[in-house]
PDB file of N, CA and C in Angstrom:
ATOM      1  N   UNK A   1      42.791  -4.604  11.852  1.00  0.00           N
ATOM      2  CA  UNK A   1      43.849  -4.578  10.855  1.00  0.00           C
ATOM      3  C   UNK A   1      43.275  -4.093   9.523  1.00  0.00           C
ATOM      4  N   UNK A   2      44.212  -3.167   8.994  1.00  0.00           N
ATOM      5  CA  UNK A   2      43.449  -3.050   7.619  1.00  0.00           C
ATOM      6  C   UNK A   2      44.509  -3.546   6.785  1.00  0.00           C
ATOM      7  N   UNK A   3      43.546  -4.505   5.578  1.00  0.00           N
ATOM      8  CA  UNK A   3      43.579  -4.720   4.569  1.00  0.00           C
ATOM      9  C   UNK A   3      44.031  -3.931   2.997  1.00  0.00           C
ATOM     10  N   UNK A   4      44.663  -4.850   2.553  1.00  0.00           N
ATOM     11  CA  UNK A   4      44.479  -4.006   0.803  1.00  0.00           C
ATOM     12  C   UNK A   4      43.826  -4.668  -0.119  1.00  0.00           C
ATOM     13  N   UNK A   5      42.753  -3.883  -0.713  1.00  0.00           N
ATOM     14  CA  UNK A   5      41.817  -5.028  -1.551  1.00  0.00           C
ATOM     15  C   UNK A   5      43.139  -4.197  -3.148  1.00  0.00           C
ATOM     16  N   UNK A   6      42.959  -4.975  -4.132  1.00  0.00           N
ATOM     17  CA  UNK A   6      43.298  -4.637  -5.161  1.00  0.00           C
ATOM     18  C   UNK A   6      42.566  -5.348  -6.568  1.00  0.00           C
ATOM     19  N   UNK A   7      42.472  -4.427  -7.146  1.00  0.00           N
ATOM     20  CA  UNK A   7      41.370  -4.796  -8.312  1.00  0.00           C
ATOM     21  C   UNK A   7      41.231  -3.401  -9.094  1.00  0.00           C
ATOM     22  N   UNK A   8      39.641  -3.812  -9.549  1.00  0.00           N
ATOM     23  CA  UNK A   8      39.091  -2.744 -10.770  1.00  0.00           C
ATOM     24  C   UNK A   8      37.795  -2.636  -9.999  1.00  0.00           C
ATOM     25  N   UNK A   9      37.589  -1.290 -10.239  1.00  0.00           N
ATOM     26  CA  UNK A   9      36.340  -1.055  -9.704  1.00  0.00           C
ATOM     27  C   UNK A   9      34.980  -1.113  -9.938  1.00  0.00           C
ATOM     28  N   UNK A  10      34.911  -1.510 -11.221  1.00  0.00           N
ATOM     29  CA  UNK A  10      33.775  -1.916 -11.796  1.00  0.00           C
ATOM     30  C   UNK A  10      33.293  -3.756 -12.135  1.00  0.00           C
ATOM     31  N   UNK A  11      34.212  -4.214 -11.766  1.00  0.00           N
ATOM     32  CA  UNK A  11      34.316  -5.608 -11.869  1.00  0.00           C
ATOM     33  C   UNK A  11      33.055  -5.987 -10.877  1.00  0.00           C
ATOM     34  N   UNK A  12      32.433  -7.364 -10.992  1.00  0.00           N
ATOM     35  CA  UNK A  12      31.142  -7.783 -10.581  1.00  0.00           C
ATOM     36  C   UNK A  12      32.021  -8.445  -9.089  1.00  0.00           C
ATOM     37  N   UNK A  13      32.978  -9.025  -9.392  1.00  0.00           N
ATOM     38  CA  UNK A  13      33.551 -10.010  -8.221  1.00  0.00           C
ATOM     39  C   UNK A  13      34.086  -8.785  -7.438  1.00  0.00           C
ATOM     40  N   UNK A  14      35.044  -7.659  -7.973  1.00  0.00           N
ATOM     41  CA  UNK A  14      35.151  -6.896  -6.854  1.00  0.00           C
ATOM     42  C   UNK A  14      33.961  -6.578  -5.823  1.00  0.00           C
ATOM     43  N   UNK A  15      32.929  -5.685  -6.282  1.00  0.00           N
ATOM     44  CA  UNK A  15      31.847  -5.414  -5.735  1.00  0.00           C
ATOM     45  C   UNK A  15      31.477  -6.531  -4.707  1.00  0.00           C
ATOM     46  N   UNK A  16      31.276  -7.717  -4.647  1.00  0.00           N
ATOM     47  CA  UNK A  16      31.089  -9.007  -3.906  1.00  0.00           C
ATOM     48  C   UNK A  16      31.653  -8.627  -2.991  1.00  0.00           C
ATOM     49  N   UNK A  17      33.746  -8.846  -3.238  1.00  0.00           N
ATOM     50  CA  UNK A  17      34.333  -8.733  -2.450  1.00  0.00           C
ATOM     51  C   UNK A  17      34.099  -7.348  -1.094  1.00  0.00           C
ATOM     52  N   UNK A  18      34.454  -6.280  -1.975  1.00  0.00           N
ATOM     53  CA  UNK A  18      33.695  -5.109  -1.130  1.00  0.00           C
ATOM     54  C   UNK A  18      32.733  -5.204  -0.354  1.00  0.00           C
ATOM     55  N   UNK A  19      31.618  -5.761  -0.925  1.00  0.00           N
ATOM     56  CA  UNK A  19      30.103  -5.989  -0.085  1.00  0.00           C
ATOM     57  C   UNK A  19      30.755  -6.967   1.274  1.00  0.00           C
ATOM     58  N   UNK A  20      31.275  -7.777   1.389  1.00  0.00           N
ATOM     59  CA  UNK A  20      31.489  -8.779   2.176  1.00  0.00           C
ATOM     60  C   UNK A  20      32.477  -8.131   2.853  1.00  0.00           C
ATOM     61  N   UNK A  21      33.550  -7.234   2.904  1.00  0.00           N
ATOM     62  CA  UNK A  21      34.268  -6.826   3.653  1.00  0.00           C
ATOM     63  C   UNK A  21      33.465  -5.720   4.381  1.00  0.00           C
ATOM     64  N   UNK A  22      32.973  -4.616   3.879  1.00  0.00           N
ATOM     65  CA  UNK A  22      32.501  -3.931   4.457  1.00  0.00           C
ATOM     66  C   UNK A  22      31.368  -4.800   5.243  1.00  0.00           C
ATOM     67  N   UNK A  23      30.273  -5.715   4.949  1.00  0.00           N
ATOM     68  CA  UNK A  23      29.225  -6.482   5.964  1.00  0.00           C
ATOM     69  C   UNK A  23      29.871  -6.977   7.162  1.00  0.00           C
ATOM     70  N   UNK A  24      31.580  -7.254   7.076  1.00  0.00           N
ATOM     71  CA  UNK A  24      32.173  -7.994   8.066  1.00  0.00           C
ATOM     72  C   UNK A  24      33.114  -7.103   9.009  1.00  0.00           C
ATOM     73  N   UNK A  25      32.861  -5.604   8.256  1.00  0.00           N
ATOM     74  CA  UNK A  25      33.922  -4.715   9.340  1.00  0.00           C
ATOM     75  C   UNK A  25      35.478  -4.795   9.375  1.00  0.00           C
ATOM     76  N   UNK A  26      35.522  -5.348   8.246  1.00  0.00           N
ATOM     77  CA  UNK A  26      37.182  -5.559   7.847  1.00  0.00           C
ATOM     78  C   UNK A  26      37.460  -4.019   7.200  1.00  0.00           C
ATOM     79  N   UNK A  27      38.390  -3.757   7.781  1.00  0.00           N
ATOM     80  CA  UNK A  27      38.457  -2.266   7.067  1.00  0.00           C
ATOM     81  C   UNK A  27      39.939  -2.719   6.248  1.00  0.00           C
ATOM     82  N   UNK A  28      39.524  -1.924   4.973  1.00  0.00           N
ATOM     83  CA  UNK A  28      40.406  -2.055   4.445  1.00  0.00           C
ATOM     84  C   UNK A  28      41.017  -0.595   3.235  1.00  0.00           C
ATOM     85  N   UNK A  29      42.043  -0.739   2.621  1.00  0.00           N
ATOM     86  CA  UNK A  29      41.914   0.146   1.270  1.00  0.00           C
ATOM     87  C   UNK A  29      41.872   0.025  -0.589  1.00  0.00           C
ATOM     88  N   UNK A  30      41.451   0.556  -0.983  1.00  0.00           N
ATOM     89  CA  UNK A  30      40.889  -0.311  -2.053  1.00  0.00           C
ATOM     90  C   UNK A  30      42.194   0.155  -3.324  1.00  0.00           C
ATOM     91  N   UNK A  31      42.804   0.026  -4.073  1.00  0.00           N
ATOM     92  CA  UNK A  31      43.727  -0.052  -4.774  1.00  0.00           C
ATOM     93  C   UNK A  31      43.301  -0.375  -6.251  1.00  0.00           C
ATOM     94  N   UNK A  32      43.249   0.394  -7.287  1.00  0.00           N
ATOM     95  CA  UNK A  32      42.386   0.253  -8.220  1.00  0.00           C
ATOM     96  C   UNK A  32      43.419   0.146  -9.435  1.00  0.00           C
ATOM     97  N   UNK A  33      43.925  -1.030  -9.707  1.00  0.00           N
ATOM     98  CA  UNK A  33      45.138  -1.078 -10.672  1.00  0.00           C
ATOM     99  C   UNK A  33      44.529  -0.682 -12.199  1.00  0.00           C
ATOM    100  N   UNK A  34      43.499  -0.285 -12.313  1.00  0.00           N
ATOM    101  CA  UNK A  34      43.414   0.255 -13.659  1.00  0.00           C
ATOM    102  C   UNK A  34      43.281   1.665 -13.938  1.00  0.00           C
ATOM    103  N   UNK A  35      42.949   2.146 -12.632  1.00  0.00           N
ATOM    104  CA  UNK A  35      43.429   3.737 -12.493  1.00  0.00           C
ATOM    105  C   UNK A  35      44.954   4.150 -12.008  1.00  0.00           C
ATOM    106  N   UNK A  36      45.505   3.579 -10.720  1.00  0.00           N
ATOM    107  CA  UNK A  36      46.793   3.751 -10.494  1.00  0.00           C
ATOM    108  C   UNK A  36      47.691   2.998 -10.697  1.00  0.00           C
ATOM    109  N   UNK A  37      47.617   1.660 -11.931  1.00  0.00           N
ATOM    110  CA  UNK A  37      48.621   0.567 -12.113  1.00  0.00           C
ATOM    111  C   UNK A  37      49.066  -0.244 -10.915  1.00  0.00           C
ATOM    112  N   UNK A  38      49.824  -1.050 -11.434  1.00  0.00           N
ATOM    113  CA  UNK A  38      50.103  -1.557 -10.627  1.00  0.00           C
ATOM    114  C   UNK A  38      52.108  -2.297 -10.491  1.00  0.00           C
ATOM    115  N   UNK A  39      52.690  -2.280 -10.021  1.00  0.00           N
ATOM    116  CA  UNK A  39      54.241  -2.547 -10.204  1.00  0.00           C
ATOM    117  C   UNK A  39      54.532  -3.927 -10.236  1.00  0.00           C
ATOM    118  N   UNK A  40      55.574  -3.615 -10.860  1.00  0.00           N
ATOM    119  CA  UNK A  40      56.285  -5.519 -10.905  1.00  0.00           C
ATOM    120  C   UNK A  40      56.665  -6.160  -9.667  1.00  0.00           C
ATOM    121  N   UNK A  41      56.696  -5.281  -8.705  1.00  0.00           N
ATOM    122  CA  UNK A  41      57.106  -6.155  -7.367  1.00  0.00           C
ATOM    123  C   UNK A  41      55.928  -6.893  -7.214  1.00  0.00           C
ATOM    124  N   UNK A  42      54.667  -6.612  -7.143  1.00  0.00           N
ATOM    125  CA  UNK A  42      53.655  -7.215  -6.288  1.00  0.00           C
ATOM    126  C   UNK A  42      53.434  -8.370  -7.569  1.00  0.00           C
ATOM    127  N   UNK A  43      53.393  -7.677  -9.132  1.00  0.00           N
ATOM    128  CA  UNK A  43      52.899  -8.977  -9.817  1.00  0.00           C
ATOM    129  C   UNK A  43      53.892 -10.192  -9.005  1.00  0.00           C
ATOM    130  N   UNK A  44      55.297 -10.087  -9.320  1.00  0.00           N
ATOM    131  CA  UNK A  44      55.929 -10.934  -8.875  1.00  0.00           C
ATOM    132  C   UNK A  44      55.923 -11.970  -7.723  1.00  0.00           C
ATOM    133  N   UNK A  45      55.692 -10.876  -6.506  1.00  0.00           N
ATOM    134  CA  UNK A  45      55.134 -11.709  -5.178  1.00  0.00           C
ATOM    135  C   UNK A  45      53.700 -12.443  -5.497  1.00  0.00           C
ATOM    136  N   UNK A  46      52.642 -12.200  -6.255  1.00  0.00           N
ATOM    137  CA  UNK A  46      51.707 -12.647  -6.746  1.00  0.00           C
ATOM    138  C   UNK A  46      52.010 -14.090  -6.779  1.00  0.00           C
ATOM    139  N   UNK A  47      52.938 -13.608  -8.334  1.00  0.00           N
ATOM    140  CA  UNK A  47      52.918 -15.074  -8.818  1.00  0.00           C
ATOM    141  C   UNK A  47      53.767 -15.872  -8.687  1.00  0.00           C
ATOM    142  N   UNK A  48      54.978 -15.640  -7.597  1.00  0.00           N
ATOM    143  CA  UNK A  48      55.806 -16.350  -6.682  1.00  0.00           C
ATOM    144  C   UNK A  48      54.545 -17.167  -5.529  1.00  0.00           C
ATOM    145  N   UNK A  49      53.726 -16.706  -5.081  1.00  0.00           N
ATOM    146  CA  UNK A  49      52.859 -17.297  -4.351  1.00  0.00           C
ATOM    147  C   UNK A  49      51.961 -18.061  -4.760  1.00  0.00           C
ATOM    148  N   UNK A  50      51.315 -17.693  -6.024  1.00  0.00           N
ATOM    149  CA  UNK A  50      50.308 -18.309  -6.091  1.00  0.00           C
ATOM    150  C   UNK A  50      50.459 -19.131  -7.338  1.00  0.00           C
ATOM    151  N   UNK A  51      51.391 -18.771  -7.936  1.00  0.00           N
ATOM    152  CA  UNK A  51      51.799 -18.952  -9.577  1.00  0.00           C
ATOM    153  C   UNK A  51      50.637 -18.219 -10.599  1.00  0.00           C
ATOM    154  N   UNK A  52      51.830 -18.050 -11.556  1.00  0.00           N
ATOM    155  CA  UNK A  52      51.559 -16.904 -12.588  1.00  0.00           C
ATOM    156  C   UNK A  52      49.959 -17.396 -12.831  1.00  0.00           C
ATOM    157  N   UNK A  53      49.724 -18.997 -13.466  1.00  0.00           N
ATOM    158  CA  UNK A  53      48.758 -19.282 -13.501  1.00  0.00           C
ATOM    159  C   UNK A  53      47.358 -18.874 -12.998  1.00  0.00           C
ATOM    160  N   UNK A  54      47.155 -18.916 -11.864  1.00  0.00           N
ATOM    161  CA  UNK A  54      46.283 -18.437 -11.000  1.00  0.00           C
ATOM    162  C   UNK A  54      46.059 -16.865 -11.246  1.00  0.00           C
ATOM    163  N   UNK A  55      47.171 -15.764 -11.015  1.00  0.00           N
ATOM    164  CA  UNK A  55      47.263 -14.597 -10.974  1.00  0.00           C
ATOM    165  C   UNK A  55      46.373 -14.133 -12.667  1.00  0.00           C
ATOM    166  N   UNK A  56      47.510 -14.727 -13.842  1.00  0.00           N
ATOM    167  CA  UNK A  56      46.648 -14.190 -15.054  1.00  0.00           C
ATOM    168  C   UNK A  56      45.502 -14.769 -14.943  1.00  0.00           C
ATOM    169  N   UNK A  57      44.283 -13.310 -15.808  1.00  0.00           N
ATOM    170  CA  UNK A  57      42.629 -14.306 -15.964  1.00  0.00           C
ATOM    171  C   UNK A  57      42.608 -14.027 -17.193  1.00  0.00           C
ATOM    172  N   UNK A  58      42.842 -15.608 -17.533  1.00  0.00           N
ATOM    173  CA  UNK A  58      42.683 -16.010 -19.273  1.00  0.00           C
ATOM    174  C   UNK A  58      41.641 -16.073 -19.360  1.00  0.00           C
ATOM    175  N   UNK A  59      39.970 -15.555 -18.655  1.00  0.00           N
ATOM    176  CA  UNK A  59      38.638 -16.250 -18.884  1.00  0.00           C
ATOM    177  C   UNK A  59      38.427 -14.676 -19.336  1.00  0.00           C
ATOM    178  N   UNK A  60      39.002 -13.596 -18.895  1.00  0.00           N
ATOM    179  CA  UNK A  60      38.734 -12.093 -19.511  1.00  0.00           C
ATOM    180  C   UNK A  60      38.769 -11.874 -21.163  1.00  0.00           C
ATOM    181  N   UNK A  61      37.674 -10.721 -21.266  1.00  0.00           N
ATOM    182  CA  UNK A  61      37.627 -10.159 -22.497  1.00  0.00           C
ATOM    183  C   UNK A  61      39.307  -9.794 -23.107  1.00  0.00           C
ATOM    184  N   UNK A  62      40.259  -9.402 -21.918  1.00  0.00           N
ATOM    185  CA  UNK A  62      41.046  -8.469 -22.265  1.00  0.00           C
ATOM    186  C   UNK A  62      41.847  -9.844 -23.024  1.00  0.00           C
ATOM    187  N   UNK A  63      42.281 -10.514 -22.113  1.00  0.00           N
ATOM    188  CA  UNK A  63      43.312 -11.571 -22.426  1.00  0.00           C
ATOM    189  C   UNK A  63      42.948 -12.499 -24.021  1.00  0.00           C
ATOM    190  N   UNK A  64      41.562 -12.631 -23.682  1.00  0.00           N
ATOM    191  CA  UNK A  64      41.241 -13.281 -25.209  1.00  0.00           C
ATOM    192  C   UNK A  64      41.177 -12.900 -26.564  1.00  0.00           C
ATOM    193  N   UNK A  65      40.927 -11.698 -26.733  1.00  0.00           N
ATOM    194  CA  UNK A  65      41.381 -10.831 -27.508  1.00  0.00           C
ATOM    195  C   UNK A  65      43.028 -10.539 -28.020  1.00  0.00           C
ATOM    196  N   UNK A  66      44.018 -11.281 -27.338  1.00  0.00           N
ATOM    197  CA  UNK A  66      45.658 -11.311 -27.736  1.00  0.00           C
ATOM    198  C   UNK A  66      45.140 -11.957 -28.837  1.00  0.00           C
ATOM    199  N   UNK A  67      46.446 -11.228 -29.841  1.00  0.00           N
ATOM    200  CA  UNK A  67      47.167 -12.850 -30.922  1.00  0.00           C
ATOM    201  C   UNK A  67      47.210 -13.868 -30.076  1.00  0.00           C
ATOM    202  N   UNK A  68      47.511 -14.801 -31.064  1.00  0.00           N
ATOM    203  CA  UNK A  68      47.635 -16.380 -30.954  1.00  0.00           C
ATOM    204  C   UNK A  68      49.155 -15.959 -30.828  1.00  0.00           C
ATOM    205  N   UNK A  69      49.684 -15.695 -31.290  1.00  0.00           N
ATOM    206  CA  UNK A  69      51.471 -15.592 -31.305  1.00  0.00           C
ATOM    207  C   UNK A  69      51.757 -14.999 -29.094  1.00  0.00           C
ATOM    208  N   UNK A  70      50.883 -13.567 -29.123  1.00  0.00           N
ATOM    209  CA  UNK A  70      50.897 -13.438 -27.708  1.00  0.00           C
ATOM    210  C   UNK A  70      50.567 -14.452 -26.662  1.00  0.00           C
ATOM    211  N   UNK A  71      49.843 -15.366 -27.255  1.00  0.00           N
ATOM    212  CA  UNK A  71      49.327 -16.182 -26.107  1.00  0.00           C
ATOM    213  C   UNK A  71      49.945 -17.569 -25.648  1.00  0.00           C
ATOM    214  N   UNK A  72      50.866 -18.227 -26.979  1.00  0.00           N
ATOM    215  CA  UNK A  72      51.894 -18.640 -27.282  1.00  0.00           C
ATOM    216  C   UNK A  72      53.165 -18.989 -26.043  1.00  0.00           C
ATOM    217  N   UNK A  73      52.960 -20.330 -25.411  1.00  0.00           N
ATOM    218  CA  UNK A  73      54.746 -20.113 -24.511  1.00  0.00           C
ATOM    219  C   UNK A  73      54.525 -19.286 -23.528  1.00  0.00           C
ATOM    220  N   UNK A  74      53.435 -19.147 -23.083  1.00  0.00           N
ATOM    221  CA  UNK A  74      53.620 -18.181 -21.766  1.00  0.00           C
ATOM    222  C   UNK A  74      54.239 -19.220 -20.928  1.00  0.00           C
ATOM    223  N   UNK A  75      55.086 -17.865 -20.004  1.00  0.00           N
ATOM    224  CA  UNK A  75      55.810 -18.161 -18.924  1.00  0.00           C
ATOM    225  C   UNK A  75      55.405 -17.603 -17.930  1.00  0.00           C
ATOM    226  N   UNK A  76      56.355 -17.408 -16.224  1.00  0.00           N
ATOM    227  CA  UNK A  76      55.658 -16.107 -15.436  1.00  0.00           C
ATOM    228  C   UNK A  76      56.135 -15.033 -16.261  1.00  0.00           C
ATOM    229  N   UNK A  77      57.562 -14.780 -16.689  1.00  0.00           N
ATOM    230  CA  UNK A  77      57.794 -13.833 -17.977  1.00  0.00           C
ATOM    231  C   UNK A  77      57.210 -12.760 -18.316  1.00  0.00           C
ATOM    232  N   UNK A  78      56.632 -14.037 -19.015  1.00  0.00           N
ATOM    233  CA  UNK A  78      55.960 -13.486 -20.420  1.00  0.00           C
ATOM    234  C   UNK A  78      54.451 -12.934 -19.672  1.00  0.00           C
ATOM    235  N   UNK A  79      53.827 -13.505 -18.695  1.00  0.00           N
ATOM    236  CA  UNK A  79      52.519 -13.183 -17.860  1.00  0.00           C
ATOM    237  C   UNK A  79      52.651 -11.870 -17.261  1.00  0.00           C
ATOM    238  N   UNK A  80      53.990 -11.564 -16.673  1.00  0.00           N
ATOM    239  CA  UNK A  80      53.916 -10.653 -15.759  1.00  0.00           C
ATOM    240  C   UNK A  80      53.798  -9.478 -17.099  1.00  0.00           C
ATOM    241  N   UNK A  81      54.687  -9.479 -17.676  1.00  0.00           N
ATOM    242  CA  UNK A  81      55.047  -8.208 -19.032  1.00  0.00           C
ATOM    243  C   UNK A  81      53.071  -8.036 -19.298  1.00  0.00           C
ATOM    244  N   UNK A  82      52.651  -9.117 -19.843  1.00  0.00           N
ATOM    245  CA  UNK A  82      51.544  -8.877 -20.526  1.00  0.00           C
ATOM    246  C   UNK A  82      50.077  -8.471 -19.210  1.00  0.00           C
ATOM    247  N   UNK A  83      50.849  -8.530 -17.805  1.00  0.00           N
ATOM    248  CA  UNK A  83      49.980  -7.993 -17.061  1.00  0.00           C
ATOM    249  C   UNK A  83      49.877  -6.159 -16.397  1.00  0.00           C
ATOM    250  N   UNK A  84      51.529  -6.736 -16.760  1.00  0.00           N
ATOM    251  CA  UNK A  84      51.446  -4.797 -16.419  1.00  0.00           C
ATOM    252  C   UNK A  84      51.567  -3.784 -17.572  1.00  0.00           C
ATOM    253  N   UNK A  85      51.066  -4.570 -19.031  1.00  0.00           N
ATOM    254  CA  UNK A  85      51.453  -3.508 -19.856  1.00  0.00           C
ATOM    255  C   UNK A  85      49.428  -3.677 -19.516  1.00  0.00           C
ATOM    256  N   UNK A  86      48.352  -4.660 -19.477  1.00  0.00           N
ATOM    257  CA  UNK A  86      47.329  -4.329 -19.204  1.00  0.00           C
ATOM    258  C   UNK A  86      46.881  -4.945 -18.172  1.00  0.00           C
ATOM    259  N   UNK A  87      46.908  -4.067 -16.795  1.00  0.00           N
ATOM    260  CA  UNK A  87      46.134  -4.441 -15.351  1.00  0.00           C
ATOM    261  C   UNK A  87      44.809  -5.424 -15.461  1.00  0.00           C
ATOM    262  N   UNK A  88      43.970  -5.282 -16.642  1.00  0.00           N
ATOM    263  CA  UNK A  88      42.581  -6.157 -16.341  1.00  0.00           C
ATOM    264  C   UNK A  88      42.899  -7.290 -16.485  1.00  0.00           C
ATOM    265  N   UNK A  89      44.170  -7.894 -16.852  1.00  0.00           N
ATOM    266  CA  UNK A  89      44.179  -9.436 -17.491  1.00  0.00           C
ATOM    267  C   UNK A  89      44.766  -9.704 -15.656  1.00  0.00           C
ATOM    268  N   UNK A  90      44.949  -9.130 -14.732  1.00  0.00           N
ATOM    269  CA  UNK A  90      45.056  -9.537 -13.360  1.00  0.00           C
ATOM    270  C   UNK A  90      43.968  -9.699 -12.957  1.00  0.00           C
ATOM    271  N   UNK A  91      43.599 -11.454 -12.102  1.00  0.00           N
ATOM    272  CA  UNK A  91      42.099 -12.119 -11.750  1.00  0.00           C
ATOM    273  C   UNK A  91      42.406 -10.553 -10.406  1.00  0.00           C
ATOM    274  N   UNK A  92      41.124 -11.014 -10.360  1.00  0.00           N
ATOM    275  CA  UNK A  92      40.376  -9.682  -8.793  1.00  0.00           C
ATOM    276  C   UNK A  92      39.385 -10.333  -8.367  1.00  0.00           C
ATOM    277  N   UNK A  93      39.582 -10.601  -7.261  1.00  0.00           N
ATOM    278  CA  UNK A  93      40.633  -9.292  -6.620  1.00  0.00           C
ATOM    279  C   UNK A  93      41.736 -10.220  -5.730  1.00  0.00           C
ATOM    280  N   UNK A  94      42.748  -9.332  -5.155  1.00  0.00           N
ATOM    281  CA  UNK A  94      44.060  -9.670  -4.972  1.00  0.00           C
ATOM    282  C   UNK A  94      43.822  -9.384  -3.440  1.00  0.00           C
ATOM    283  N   UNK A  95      43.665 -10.248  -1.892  1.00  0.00           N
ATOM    284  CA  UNK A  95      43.614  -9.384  -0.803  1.00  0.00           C
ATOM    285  C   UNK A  95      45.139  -9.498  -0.233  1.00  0.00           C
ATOM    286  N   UNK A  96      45.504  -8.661  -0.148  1.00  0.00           N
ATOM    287  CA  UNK A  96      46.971  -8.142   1.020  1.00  0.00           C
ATOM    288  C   UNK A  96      46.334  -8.336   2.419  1.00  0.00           C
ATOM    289  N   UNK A  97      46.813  -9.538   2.845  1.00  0.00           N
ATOM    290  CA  UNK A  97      46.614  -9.596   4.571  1.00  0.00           C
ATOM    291  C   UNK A  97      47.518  -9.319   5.045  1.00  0.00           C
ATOM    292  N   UNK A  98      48.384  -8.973   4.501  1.00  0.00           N
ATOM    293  CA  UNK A  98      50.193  -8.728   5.471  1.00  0.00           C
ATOM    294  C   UNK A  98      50.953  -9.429   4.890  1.00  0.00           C
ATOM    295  N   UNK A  99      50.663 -10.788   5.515  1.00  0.00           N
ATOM    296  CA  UNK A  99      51.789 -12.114   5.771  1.00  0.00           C
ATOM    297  C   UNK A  99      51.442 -13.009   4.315  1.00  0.00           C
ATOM    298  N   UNK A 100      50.514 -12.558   3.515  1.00  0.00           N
ATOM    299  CA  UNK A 100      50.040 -13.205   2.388  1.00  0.00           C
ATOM    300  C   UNK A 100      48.743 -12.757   1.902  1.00  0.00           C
ATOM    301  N   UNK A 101      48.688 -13.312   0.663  1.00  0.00           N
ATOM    302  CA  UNK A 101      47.198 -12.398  -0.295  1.00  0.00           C
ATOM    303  C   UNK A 101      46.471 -14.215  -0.703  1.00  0.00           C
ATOM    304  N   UNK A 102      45.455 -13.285  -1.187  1.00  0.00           N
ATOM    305  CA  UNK A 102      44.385 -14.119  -1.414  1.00  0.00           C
ATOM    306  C   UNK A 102      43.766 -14.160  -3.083  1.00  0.00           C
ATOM    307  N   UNK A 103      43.817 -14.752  -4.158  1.00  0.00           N
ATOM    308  CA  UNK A 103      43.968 -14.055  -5.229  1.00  0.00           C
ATOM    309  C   UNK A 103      41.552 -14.724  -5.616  1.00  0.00           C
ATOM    310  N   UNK A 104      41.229 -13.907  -5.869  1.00  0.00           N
ATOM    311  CA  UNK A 104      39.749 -14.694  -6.075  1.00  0.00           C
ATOM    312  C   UNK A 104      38.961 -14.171  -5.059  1.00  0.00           C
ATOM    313  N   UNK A 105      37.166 -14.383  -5.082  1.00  0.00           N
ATOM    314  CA  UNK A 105      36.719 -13.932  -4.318  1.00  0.00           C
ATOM    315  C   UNK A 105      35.921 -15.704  -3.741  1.00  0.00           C
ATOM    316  N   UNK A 106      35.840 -15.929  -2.513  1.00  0.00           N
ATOM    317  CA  UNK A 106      35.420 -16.912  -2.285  1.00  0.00           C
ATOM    318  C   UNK A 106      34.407 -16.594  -0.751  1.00  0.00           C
ATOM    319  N   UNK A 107      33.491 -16.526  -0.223  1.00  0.00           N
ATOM    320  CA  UNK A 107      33.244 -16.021   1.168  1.00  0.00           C
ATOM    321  C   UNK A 107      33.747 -16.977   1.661  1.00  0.00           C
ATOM    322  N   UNK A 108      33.755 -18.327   1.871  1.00  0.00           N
ATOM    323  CA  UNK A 108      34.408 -19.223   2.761  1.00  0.00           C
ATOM    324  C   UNK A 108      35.731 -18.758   3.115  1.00  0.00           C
ATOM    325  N   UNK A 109      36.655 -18.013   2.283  1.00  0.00           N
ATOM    326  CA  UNK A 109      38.065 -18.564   2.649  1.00  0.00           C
ATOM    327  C   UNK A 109      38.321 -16.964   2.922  1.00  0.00           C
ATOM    328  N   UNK A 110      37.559 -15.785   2.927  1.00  0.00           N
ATOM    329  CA  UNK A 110      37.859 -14.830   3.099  1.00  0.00           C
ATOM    330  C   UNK A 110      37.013 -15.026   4.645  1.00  0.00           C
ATOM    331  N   UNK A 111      36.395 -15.513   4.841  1.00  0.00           N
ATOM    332  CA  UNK A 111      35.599 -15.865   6.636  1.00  0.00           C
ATOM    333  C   UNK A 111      37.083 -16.113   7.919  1.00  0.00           C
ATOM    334  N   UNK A 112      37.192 -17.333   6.672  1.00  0.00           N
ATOM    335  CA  UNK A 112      38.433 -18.152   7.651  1.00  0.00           C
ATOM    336  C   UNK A 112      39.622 -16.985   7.611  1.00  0.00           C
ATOM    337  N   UNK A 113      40.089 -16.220   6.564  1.00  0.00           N
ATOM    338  CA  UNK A 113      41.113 -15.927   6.676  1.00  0.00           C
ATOM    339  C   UNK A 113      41.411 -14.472   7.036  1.00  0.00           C
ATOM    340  N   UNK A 114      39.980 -13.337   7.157  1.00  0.00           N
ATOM    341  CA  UNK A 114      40.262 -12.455   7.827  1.00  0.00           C
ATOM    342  C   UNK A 114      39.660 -12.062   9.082  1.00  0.00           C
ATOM    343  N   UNK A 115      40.819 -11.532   9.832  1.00  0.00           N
ATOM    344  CA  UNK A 115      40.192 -11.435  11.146  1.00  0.00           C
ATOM    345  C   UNK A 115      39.036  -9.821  11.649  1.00  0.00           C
ATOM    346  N   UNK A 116      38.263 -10.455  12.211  1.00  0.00           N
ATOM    347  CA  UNK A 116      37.269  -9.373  12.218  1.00  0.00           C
ATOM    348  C   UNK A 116      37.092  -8.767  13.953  1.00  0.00           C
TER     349      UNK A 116
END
């Protein structure tokens, strides 16, 4: 089965992720939301699944750098707007197994959860 990894390509956790898919023969395709964006459907399914929480990464350069007024009352809203006007404030990587994604890089739970 192939996979959709989604992320940035220079990110340290992508690379992980990559390394570990390719070591495990998971084929997949790689989706690079800071070169080809990324749409409001998937933020949405994102953060219908996992909640917005999880999906935004408030620990990024990009996100910490907002005003205080931007950062203010977030909602999923207000998360999704401020994720697709900038893709890096989305944690990476995002895996598309089909039936559900995986938002983070963890080897345990990417072992258990893709089939090889």
């Amino acid at each position: 089965m192939a996979y959709t990894l989604f992320g940035i390509k220079a990110c340290d956790t992508m690379k992980k992720a990559r390394t570990w898919l390719d070591e495990h023969g998971a084929g997949y395709d790689f989706h690079d939301y800071k070169t080809q964006g990324i749409d409001r459907e998937h933020l949405e399914q994102w953060c219908n699944e996992h909640g917005w929480e999880v999906v935004l990464n408030r620990a990024g350069t990009t996100f910490r750098k907002l005003a205080d007024e931007q950062k203010a009352n977030l909602d999923q809203a207000k998360a999704i707007e401020l994720m697709l006007a900038q893709p890096s404030m989305i944690k990476r990587p995002v895996l598309d197994l089909g039936d559900r994604t995986l938002v983070g890089f963890k080897p345990d739970i990417y072992a258990a959860a893709v089939q090889q």
